[in-house]
Every structure is written in structure tokens, then in C-alpha cells.
N, C-alpha and C. Protein backbone atom coordinates (compact mmCIF):
# COMPACT_ATOMS: atom_id res chain seq x y z
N UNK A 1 64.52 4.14 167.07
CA UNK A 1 63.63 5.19 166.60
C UNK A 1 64.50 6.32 166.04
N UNK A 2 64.36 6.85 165.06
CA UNK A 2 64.93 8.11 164.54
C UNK A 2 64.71 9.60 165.20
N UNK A 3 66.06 10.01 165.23
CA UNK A 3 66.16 11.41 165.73
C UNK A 3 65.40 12.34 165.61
N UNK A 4 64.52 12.27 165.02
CA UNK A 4 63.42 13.22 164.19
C UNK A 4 62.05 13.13 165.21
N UNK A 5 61.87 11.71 164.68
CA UNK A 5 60.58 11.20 165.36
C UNK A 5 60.63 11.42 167.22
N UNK A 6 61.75 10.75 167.58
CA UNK A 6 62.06 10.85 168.82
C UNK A 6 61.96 12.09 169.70
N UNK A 7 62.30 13.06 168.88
CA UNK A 7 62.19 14.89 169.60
C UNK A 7 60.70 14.62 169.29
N UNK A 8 60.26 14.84 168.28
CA UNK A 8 58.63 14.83 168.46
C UNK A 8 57.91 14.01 169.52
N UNK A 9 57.93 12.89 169.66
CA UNK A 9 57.08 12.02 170.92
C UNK A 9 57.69 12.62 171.78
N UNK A 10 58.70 12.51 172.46
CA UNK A 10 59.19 13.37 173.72
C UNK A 10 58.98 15.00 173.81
N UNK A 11 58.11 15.33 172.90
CA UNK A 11 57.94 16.68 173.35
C UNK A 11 59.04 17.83 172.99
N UNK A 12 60.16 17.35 173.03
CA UNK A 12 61.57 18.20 173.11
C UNK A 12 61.17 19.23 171.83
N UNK A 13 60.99 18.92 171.09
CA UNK A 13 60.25 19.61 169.69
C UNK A 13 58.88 19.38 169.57
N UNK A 14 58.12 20.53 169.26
CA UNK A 14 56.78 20.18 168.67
C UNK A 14 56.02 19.50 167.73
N UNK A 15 57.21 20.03 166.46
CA UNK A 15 56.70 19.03 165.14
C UNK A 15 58.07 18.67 164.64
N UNK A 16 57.85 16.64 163.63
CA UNK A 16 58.88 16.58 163.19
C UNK A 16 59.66 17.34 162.52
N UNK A 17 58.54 18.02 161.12
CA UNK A 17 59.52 19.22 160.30
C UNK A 17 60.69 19.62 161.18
N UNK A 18 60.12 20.39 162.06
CA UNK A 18 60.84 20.98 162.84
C UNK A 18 61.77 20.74 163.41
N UNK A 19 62.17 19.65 163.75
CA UNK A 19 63.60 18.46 164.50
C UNK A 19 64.09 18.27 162.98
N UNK A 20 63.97 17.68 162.37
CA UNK A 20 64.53 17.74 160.82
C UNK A 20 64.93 18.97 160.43
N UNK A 21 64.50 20.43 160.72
CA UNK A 21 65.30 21.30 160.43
C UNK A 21 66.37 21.86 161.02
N UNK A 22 65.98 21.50 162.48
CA UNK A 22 66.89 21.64 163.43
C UNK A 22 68.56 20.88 163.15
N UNK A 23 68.15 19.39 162.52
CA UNK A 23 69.19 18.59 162.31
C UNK A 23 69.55 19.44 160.67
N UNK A 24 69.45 19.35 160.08
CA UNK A 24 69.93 19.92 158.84
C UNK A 24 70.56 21.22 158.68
N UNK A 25 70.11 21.94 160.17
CA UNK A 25 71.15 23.28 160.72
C UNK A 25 72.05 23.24 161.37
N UNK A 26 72.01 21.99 162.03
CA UNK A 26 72.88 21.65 162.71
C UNK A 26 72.91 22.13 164.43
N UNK A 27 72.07 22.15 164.25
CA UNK A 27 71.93 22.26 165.87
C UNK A 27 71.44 21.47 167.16
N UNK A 28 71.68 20.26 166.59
CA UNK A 28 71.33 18.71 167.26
C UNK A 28 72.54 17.89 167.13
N UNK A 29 73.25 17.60 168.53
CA UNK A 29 73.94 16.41 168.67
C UNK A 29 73.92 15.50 169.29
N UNK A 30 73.86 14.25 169.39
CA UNK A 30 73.96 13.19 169.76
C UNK A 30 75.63 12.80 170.20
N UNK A 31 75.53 12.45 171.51
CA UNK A 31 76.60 12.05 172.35
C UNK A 31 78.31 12.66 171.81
N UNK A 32 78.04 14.59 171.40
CA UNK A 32 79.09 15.25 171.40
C UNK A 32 79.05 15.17 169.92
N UNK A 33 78.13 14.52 169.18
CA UNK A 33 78.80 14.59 167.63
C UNK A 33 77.25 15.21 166.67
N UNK A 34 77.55 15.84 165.63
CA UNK A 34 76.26 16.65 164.91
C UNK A 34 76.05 15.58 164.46
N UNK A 35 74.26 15.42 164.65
CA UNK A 35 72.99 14.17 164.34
C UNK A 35 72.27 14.57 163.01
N UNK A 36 72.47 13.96 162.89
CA UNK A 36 71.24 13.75 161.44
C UNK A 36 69.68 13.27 161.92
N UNK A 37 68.61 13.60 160.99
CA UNK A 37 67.49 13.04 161.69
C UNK A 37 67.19 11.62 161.35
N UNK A 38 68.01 11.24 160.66
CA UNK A 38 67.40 9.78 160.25
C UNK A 38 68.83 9.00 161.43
N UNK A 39 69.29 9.45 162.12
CA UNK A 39 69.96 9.03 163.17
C UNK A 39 69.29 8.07 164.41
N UNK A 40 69.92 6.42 164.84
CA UNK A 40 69.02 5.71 165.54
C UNK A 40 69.39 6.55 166.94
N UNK A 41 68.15 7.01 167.96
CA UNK A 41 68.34 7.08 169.15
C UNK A 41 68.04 5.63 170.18
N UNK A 42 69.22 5.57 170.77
CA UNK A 42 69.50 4.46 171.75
C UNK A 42 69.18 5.20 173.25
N UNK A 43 68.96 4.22 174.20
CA UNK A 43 68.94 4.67 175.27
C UNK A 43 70.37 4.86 175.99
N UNK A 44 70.26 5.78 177.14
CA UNK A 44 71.92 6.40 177.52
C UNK A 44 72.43 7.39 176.41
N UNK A 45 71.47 7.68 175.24
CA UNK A 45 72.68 8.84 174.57
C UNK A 45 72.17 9.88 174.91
N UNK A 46 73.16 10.84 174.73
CA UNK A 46 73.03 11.96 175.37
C UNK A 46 72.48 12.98 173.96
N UNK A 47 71.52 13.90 174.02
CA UNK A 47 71.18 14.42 173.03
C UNK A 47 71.71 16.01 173.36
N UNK A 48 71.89 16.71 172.74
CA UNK A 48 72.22 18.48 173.03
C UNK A 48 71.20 19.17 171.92
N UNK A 49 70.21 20.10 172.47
CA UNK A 49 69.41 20.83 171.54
C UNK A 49 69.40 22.21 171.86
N UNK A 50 70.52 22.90 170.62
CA UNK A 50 70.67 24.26 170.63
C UNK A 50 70.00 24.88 170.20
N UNK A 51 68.42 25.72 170.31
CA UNK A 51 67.39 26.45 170.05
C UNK A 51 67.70 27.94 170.16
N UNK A 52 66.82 29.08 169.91
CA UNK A 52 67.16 30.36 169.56
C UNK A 52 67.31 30.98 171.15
N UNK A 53 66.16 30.07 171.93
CA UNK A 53 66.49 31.24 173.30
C UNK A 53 67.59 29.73 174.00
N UNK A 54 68.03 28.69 173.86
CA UNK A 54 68.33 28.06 174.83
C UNK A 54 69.01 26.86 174.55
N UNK A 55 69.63 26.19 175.17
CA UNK A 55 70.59 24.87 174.77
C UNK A 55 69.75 24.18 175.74
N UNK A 56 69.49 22.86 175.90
CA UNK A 56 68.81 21.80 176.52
C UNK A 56 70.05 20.69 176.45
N UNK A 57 70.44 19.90 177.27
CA UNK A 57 70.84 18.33 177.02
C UNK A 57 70.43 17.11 178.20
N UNK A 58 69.86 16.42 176.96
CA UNK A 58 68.65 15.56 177.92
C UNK A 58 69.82 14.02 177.56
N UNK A 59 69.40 13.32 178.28
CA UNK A 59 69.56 12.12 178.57
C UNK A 59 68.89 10.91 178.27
N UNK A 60 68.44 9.73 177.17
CA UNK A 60 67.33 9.10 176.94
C UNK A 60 67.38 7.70 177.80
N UNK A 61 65.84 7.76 178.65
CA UNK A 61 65.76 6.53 179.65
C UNK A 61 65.44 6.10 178.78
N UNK A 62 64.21 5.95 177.76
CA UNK A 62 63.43 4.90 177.18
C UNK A 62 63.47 5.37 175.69
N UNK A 63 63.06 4.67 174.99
CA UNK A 63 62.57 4.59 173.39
C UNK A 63 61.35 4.27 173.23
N UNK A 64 60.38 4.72 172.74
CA UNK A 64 59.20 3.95 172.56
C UNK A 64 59.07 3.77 171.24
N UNK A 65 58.05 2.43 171.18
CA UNK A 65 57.88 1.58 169.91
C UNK A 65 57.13 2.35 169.12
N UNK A 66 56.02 3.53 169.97
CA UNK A 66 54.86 3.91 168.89
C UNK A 66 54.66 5.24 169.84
N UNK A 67 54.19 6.29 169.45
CA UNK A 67 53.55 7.07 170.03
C UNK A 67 53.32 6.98 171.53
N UNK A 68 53.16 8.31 172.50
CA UNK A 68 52.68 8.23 173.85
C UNK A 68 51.62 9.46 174.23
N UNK A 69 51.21 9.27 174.96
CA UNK A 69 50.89 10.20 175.57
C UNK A 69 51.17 11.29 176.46
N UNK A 70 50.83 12.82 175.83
CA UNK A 70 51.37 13.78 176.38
C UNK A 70 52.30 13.87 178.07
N UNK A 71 51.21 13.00 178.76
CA UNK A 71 51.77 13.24 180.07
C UNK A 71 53.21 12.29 180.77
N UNK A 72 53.39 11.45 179.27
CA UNK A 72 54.47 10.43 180.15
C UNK A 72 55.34 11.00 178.90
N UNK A 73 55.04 11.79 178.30
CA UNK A 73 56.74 11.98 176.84
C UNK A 73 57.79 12.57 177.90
N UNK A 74 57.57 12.88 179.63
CA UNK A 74 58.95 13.19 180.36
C UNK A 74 59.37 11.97 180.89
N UNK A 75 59.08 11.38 180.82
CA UNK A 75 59.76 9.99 181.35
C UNK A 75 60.59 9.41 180.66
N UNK A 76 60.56 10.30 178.92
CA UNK A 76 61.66 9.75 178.07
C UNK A 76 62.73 10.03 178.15
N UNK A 77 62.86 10.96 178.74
CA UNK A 77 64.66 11.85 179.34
C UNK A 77 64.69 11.91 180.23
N UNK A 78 65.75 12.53 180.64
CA UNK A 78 66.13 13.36 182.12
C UNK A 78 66.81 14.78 181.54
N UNK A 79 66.48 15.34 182.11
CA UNK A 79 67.73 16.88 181.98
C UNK A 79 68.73 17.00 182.22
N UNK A 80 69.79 17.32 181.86
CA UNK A 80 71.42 17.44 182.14
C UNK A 80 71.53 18.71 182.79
N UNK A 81 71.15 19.52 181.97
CA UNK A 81 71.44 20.71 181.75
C UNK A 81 70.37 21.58 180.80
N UNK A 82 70.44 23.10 181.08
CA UNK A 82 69.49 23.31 180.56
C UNK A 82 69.76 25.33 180.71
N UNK A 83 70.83 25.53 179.50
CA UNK A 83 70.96 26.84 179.74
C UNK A 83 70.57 28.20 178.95
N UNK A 84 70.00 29.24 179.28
CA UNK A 84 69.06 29.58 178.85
C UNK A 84 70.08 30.84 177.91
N UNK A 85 70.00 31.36 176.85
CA UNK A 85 70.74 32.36 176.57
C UNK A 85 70.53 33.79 176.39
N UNK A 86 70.96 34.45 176.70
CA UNK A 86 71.37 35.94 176.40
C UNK A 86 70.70 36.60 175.51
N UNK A 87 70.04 37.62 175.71
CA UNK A 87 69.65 38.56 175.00
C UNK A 87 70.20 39.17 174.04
N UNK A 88 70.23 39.61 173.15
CA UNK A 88 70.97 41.03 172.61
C UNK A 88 70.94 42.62 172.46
């Protein structure tokens, strides 16, 4: 499944646009290296998502084939880490 799509079903992002812009800013990596959104997510990679208030890095148990439902898109990760940043 692509990096794009994948933040969207898992929730991690709200909308694809939005993971696609994220990747084109560069603020999405996949297992230590900057992701593109048309990037395949495998299970075991490690994702890092640097956002305005916060860095996240999740872990992927599963991939799904098609769409899920809201209440199981956490079963697609685990949390690593999850640090929140600084004001100015």
C-alpha cells in the first residue's frame, strides 16, 4: 500500500492530500530515510511523522488490502515514541 494512502486509513493523517504534502515537505520517513508518498509500506517499517506541534514514530503491524474502519485503523501501528514540541 502506498505511503499516502496508508497515513490516511490508519488515521495518522486525516486526508491523503495531506500525507502527500507532508511527504513532498519532507517531513515523513520511513525506516530513518525521507519517504515519498508513492512509497510501498511493508510491515515492521518504522514510519517518523514530523507535524507542527509534534513528531510521532509508529511501527506498522498490518497493511490492509482496502479501507477499515475507524475503530480498528489502531491496530495498524504501535507507538514508538511520541514527542510533543515546544512552544515559541
Amino acid at each position: 500500500m502506498r505511503l499516502d494512502k496508508f497515513l490516511k486509513v490508519s488515521r495518522l493523517i486525516k486526508r491523503r492530500t495531506e500525507a502527500k504534502k507532508a511527504c513532498l515537505a519532507k517531513c515523513i520517513k520511513i525506516n530513518g530515510r525521507i519517504a515519498k508518498a508513492g512509497d510501498e509500506v511493508e510491515i515492521a517499517n518504522e514510519i517518523e511523522i514530523n507535524l507542527a506541534t509534534k513528531i510521532i514514530q509508529v511501527k506498522v503491524l498490518k497493511v490492509p488490502l482496502k479501507n477499515i474502519q475507524a475503530k480498528q485503523a489502531a491496530s495498524l501501528y504501535e507507538i514508538l515514541k511520541e514527542i510533543k514540541k515546544e512552544e515559541d
